[in-house]
Structures are given as C-alpha cells and as structure tokens.
N, C-alpha and C. Protein backbone atom coordinates (compact mmCIF):
# COMPACT_ATOMS: atom_id res chain seq x y z
N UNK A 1 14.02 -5.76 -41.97
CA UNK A 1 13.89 -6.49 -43.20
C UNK A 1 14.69 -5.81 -44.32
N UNK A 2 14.69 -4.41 -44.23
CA UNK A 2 15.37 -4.06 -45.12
C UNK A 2 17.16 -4.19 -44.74
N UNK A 3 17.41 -4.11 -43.86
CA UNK A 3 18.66 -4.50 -43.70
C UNK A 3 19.08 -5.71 -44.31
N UNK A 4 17.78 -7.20 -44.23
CA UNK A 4 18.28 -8.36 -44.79
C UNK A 4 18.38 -8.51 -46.10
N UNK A 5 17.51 -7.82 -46.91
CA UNK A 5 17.17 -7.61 -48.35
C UNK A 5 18.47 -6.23 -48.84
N UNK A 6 19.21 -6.11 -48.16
CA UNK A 6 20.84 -4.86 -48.46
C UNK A 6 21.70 -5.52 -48.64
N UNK A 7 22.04 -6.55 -47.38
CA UNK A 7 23.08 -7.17 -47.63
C UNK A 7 22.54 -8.31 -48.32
N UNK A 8 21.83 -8.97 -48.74
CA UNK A 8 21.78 -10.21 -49.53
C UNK A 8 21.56 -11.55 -48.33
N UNK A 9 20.86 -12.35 -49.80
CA UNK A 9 21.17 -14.37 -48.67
C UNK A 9 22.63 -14.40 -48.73
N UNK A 10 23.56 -14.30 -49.33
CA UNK A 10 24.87 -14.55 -49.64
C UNK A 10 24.84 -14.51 -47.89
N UNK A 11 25.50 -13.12 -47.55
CA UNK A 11 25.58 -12.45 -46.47
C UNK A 11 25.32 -13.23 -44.86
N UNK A 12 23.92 -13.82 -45.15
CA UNK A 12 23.35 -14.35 -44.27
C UNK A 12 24.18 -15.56 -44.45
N UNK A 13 23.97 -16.36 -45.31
CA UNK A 13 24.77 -17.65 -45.26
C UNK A 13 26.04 -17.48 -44.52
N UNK A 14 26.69 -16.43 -44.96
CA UNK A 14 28.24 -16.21 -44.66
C UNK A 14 28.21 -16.26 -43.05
N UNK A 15 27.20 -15.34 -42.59
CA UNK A 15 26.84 -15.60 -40.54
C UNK A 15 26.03 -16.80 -40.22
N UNK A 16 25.63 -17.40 -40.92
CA UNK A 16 25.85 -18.86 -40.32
C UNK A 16 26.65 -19.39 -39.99
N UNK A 17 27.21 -19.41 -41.01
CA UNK A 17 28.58 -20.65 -40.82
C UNK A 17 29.43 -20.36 -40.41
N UNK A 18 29.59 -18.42 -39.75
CA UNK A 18 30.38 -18.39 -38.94
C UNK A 18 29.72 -18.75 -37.77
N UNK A 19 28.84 -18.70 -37.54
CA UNK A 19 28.14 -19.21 -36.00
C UNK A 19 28.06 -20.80 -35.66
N UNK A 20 28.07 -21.26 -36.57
CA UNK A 20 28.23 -22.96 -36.89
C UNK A 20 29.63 -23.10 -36.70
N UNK A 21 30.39 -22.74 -37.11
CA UNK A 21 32.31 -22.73 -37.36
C UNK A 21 32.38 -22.35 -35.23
N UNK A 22 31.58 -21.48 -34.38
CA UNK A 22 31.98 -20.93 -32.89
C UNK A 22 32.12 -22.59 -32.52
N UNK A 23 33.36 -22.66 -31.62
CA UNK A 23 34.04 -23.99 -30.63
C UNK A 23 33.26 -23.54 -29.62
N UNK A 24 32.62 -24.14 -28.43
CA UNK A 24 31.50 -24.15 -27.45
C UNK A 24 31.00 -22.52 -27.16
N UNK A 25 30.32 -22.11 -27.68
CA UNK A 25 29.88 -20.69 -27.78
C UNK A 25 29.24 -20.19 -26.77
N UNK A 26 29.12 -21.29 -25.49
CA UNK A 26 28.65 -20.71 -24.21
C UNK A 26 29.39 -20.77 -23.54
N UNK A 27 30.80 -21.53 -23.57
CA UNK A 27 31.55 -21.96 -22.98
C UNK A 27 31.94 -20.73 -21.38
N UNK A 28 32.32 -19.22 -21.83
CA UNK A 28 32.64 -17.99 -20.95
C UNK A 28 31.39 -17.38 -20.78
N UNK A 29 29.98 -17.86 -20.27
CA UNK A 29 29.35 -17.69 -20.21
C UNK A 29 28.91 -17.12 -18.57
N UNK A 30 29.29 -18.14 -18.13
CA UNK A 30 29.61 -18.18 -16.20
C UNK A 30 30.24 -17.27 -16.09
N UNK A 31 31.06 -16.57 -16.54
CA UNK A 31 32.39 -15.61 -16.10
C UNK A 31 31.28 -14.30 -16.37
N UNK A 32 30.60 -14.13 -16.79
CA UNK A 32 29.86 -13.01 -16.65
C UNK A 32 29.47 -12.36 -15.33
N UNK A 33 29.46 -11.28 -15.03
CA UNK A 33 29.71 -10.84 -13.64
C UNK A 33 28.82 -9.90 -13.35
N UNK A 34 28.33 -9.09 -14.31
CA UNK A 34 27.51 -8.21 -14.40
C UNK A 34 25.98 -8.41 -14.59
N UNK A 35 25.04 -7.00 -14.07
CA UNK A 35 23.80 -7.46 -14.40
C UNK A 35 23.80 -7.29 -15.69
N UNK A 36 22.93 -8.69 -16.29
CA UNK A 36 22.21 -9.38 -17.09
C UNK A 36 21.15 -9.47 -17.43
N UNK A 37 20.76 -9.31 -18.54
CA UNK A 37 19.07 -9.00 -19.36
C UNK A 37 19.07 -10.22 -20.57
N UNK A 38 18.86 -10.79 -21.02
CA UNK A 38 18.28 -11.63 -22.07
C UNK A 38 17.40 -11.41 -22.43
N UNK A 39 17.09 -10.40 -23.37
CA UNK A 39 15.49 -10.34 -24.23
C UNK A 39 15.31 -11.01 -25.44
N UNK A 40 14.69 -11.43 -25.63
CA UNK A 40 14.12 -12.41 -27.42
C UNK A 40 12.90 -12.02 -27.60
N UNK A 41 12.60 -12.63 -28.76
CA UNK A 41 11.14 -12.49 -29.33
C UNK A 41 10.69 -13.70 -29.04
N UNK A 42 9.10 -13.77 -28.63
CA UNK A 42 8.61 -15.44 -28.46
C UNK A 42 8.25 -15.65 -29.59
N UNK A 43 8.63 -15.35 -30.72
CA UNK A 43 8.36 -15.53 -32.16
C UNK A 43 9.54 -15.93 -32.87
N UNK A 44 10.66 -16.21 -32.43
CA UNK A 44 12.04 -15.93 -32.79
C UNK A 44 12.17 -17.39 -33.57
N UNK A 45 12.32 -17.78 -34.75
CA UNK A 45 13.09 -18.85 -35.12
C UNK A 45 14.18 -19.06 -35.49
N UNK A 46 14.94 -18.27 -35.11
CA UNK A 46 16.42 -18.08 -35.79
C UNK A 46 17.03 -18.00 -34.72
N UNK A 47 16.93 -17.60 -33.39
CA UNK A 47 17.69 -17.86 -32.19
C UNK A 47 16.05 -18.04 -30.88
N UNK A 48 15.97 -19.26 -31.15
CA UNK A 48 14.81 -19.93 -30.23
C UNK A 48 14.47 -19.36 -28.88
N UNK A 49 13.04 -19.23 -28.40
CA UNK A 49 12.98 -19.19 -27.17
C UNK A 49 14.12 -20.32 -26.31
N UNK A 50 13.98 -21.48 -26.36
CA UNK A 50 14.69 -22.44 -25.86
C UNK A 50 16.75 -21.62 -26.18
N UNK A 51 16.93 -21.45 -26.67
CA UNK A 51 18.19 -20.93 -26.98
C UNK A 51 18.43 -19.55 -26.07
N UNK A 52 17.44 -18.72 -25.84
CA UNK A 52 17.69 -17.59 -24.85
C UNK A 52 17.47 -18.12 -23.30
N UNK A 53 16.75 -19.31 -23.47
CA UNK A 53 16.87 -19.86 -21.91
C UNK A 53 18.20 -20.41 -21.80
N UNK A 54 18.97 -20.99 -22.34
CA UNK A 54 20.36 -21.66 -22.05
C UNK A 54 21.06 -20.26 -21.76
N UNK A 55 20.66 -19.48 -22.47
CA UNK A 55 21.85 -18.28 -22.28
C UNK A 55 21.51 -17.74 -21.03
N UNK A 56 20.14 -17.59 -20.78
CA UNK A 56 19.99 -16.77 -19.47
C UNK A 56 20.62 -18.13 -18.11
N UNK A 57 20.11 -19.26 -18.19
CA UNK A 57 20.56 -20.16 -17.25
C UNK A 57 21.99 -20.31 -17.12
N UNK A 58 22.89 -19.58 -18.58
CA UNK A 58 24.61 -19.74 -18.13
C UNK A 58 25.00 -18.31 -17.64
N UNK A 59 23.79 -17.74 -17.35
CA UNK A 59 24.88 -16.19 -16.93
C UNK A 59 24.38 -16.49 -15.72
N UNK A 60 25.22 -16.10 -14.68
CA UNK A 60 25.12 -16.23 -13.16
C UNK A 60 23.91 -14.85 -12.90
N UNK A 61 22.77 -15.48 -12.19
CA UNK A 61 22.23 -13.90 -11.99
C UNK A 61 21.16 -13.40 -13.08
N UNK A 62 21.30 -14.06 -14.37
CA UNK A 62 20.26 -13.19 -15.35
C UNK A 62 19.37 -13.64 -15.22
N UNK A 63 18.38 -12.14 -15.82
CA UNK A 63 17.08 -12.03 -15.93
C UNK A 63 17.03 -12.94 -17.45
N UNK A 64 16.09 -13.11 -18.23
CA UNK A 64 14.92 -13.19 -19.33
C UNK A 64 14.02 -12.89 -19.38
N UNK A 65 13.51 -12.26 -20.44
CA UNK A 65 12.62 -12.03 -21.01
C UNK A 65 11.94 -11.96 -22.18
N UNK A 66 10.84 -12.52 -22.26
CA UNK A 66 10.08 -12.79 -23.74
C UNK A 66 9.24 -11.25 -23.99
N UNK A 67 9.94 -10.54 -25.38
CA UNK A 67 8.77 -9.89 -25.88
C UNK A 67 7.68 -10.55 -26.62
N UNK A 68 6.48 -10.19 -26.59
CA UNK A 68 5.55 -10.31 -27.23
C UNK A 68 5.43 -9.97 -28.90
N UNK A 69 4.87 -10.72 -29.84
CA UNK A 69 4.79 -10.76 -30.93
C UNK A 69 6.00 -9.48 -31.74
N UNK A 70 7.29 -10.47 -31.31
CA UNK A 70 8.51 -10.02 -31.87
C UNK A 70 8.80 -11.57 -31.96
N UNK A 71 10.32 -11.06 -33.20
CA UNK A 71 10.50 -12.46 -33.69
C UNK A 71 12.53 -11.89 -33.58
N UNK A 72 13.09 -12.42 -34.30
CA UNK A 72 14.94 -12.69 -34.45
C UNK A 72 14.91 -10.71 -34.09
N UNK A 73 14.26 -10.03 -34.65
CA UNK A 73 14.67 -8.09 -34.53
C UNK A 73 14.14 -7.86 -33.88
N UNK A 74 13.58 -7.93 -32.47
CA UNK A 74 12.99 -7.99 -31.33
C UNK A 74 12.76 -6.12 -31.20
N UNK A 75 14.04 -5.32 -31.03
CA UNK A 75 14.29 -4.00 -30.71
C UNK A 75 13.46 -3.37 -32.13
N UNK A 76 14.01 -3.49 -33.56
CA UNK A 76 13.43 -3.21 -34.32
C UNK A 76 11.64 -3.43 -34.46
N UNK A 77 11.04 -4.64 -34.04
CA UNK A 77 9.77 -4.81 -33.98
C UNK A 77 9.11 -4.10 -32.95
N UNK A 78 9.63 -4.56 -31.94
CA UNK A 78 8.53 -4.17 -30.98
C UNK A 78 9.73 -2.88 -29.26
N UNK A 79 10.18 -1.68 -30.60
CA UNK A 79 11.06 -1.06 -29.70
C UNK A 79 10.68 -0.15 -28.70
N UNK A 80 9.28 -0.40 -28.43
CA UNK A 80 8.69 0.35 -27.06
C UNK A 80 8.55 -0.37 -26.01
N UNK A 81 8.40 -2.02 -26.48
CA UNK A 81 8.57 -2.34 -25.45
C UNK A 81 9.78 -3.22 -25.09
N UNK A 82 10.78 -2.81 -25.81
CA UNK A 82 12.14 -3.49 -25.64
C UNK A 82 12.68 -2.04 -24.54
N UNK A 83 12.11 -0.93 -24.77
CA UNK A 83 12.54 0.17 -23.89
C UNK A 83 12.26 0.37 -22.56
N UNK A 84 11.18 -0.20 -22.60
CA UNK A 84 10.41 -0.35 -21.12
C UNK A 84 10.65 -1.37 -20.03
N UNK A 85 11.00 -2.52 -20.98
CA UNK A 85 11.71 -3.51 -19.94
C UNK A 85 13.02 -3.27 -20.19
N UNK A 86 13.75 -2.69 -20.80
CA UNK A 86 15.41 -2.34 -19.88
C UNK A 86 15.19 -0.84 -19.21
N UNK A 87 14.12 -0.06 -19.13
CA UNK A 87 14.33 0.73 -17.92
C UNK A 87 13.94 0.30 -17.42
N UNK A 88 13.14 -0.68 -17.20
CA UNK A 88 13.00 -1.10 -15.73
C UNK A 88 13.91 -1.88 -15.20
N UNK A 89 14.69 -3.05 -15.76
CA UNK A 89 15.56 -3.47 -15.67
C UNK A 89 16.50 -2.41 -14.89
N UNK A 90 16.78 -1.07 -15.53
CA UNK A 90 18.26 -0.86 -15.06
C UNK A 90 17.83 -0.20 -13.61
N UNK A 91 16.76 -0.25 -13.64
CA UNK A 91 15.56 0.71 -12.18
C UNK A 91 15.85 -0.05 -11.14
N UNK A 92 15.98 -1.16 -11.77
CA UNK A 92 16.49 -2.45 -10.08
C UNK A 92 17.88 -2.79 -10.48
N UNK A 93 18.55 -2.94 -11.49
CA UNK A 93 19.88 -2.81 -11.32
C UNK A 93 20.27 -1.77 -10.19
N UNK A 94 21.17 -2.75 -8.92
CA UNK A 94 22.01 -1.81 -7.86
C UNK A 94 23.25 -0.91 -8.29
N UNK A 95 23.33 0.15 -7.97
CA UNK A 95 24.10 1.33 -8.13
C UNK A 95 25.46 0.72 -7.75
N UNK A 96 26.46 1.02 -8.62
CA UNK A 96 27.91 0.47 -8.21
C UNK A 96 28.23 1.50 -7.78
C-alpha cells in the first residue's frame, strides 16, 4: 500500500492504459516451455481469479494456485505462504 500511495493514482492510471493499449496479451502464451506456477490472491480484483485461470489454462503444463485471504500483492500479504507453495512447487519441479 505504501508503494501505491508513493507513486500516486496518476501512476496507476498511467499502467492501465498501458495494459489496455497490450494487442492480444496472451497471445505467446503456449510458447512457454518451462515449469509454471500461477499464484493470485482469491481476493484479487484487479487481476481476477477468473483472469489467473486463462493464464494458467494458456501455459502448457501450469500449475495454479489460489492464496488465501490475499488480494492484487499476494507475496506482500500473505509472504509465508507464497513461500511455501513455490518450495514446494520447485520440490516437484524435475531437475534439468
């Protein structure tokens, strides 16, 4: 929060409309090759549960996952257990 209240609404507006201005923003999504994690907040209104499912359904292979009472700063809210599910994550990630 304090990060959003530093840079200003200005700021924010300005990353909208660059995210509004992205031409199909899932488009190289498939070309992803690597293991894959999708974490969100199930609180998130600024990039939707429904919005981390499209992303996880365009990467070939990814996981998702919903943290619990986290919202858009998922790592910042709730960063013990954003830690715990990517070590485990990388625990079953196969060794290249």
């Amino acid at each position: 929060m304090d990060m959003a209240y530093e840079v200003g609404p200005a700021s924010g507006v300005l990353q909208m409309k660059a995210l509004l201005d992205l031409e199909e923003p899932f488009r190289h999504l498939g070309q992803i090759s690597g293991p894959t994690i999708v974490i969100g907040g199930s609180e998130d209104r600024r990039t939707t549960p429904a919005a981390h499912e499209i992303l996880a359904r365009e990467i070939p292979g990814a996981s998702l996952l919903f943290i619990e009472h986290a919202a858009h700063f998922t790592p910042l809210e709730q960063p013990a257990q954003v830690t715990a599910a990517l070590r485990i994550w990388m625990e079953q990630v196969p060794a290249t």
